[in-house]
Protein backbone atom coordinates (compact mmCIF):
# COMPACT_ATOMS: atom_id res chain seq x y z
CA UNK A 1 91.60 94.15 104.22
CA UNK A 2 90.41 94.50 100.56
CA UNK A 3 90.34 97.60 98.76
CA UNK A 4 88.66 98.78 95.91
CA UNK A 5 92.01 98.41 94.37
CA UNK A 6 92.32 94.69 94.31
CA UNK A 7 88.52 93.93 93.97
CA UNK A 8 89.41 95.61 90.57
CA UNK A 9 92.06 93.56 89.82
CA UNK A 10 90.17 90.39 90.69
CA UNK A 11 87.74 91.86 88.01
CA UNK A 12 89.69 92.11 85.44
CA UNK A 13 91.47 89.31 85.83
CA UNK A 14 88.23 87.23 85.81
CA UNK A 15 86.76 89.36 82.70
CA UNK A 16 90.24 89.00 80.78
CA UNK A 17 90.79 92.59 80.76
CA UNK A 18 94.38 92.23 78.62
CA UNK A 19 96.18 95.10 80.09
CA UNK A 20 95.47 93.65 83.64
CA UNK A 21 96.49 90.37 82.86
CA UNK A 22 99.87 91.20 81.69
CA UNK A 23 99.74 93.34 85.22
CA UNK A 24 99.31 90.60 87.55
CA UNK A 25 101.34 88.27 85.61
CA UNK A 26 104.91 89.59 85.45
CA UNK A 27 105.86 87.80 88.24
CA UNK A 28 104.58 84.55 87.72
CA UNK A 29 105.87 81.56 86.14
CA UNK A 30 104.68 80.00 82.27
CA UNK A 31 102.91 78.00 83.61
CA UNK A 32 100.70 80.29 85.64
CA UNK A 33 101.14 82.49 83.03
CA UNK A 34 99.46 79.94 80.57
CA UNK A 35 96.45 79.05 83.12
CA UNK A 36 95.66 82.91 83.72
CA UNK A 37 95.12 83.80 80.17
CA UNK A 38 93.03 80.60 79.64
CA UNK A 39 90.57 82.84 81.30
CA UNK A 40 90.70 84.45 77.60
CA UNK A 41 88.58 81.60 76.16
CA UNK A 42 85.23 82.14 78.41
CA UNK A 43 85.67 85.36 80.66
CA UNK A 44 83.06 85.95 83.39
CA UNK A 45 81.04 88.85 83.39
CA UNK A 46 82.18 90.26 86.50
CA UNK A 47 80.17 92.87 88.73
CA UNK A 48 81.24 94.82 91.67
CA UNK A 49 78.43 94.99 94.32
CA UNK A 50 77.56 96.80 97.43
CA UNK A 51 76.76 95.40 100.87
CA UNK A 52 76.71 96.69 104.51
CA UNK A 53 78.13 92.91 105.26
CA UNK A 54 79.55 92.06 101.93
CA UNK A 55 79.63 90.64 98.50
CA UNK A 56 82.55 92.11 96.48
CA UNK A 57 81.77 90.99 93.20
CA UNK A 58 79.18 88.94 91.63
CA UNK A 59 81.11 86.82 88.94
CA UNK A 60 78.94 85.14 86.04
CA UNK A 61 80.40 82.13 83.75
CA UNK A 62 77.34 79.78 81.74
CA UNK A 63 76.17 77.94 83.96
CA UNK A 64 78.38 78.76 87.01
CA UNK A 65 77.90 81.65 89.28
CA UNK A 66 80.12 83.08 91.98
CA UNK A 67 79.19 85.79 94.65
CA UNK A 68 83.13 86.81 95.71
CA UNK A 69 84.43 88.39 98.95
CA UNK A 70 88.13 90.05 98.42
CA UNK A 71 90.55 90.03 100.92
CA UNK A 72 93.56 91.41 101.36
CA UNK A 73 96.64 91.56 103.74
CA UNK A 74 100.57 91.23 104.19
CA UNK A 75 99.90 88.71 106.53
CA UNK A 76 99.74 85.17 104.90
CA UNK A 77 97.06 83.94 107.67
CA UNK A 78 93.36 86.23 108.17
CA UNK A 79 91.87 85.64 111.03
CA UNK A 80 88.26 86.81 111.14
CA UNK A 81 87.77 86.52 114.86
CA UNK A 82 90.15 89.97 114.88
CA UNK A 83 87.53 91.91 113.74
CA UNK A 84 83.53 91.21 114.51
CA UNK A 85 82.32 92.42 111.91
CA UNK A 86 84.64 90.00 109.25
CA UNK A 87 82.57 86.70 111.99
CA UNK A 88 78.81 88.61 111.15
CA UNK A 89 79.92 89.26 106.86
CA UNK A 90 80.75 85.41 107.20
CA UNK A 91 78.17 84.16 108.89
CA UNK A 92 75.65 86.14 106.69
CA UNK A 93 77.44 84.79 102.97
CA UNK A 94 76.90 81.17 104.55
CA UNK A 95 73.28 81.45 105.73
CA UNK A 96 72.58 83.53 102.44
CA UNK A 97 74.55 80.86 100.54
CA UNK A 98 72.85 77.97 101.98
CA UNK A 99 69.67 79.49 101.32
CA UNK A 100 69.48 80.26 97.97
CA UNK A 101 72.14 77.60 96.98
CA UNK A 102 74.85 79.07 95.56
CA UNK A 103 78.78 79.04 96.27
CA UNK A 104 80.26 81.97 97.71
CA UNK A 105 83.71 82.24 96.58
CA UNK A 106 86.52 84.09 99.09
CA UNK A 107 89.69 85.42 97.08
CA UNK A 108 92.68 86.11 99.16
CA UNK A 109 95.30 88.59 97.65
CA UNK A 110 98.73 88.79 99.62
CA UNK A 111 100.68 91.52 99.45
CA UNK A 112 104.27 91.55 98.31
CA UNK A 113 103.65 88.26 96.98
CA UNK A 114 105.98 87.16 93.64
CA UNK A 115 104.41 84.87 91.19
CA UNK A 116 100.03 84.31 91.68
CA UNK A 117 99.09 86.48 94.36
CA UNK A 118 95.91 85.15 94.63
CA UNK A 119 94.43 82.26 96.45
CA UNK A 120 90.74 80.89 96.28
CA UNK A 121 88.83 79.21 99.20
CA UNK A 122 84.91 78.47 99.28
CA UNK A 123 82.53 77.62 102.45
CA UNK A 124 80.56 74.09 102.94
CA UNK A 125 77.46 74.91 101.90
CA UNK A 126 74.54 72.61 101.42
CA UNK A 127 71.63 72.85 98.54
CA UNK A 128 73.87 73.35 95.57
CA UNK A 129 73.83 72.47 91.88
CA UNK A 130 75.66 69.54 90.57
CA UNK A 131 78.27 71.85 88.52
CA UNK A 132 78.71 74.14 91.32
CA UNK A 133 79.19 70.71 93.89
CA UNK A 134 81.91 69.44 91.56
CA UNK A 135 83.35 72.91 91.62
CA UNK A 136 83.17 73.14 95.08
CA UNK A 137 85.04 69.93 96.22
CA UNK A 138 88.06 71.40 94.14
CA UNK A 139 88.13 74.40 96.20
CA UNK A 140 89.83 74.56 99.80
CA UNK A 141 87.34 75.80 102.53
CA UNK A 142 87.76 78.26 105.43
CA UNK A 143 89.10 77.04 108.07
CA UNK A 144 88.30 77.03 111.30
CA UNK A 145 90.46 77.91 114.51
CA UNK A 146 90.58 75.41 118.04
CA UNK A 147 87.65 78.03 119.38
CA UNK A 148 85.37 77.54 116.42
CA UNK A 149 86.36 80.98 114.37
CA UNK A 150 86.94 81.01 111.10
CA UNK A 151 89.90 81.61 109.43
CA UNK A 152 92.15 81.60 105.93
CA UNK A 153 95.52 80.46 105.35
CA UNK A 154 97.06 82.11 101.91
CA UNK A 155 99.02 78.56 101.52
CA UNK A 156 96.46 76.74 101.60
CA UNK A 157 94.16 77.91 99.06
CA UNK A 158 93.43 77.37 94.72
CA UNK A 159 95.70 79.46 93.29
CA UNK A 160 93.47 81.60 91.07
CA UNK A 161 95.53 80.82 87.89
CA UNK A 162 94.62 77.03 88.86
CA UNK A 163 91.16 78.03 89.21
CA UNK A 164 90.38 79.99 86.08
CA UNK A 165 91.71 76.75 83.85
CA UNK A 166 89.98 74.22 85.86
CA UNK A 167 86.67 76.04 85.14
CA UNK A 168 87.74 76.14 81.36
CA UNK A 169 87.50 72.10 81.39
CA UNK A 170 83.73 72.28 84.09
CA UNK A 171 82.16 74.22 81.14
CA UNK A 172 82.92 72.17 78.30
């Protein structure tokens, strides 16, 4: 699962924090290179928050904003039925979500990964602002499993580089 650790990488990837950048790009290719420091042009203001059920960070971009859940693991596939508490924190992010209409990102880091570690996925959630419903048929949702849990596949998601230039061309 997500420590502290990589919820502070997310966050300074997303705020353009230089030193972090070069970081989490050593492995990657020129490309991805290229699209992660076109975060450089419009960071996010990026804050961590604090929930019994979980909102990592709270990531803020003109007229686009993101409440982010951070997950991490070796394995390339989370399932969320493995742990109860991961079916309540989603459960709660969707109704929240739905509710006050905003898009809850989920960021998937894998471990021991070469190249963009990071993979972005987003829920189906109703009542949202035109930008953020463009934004949101981009993204890959969370899957769910034969016996209706919910689950992400690293492989499947945005890479984040992909993500961070796509927004650059939303804003404009």
């Amino acid at each position: 699962m997500a420590t502290g650790k990589y919820e502070r990488e997310l966050k300074g990837i997303l705020s353009a924090e230089k030193e972090t950048l070069e970081k989490v790009t050593k492995t990657c290719s020129e490309d991805e290179i290229e699209q992660y420091h076109s975060v450089t042009d419009i960071p996010f203001m990026v804050v961590r928050a604090a929930g019994s059920l979980g909102i990592d960070l709270i990531a803020i971009r003109g007229e686009l904003s993101f409440p982010i859940e951070v997950k991490s693991s070796k394995e390339d596939v989370l399932y969320f039925s493995d742990k109860e508490r991961l079916t309540e924190q989603v459960e709660w992010i969707e109704e929240e979500c739905s509710n006050s209409g905003v898009l809850p990102l989920y960021a998937f880091r894998l471990k021991g990964q070469r190249g963009d570690k990071w993979s972005i996925f987003t829920m189906d959630i109703s009542n949202l602002s035109k930008k953020h419903r463009v934004v949101q048929r981009k993204i890959p949702t969370l899957e769910e499993t034969t016996h209706g849990n919910y689950k992400i596949s690293w492989e499947k998601g945005m890479p984040l580089n992909r993500f961070v230039s796509y927004l650059r061309y939303i804003l404009k």
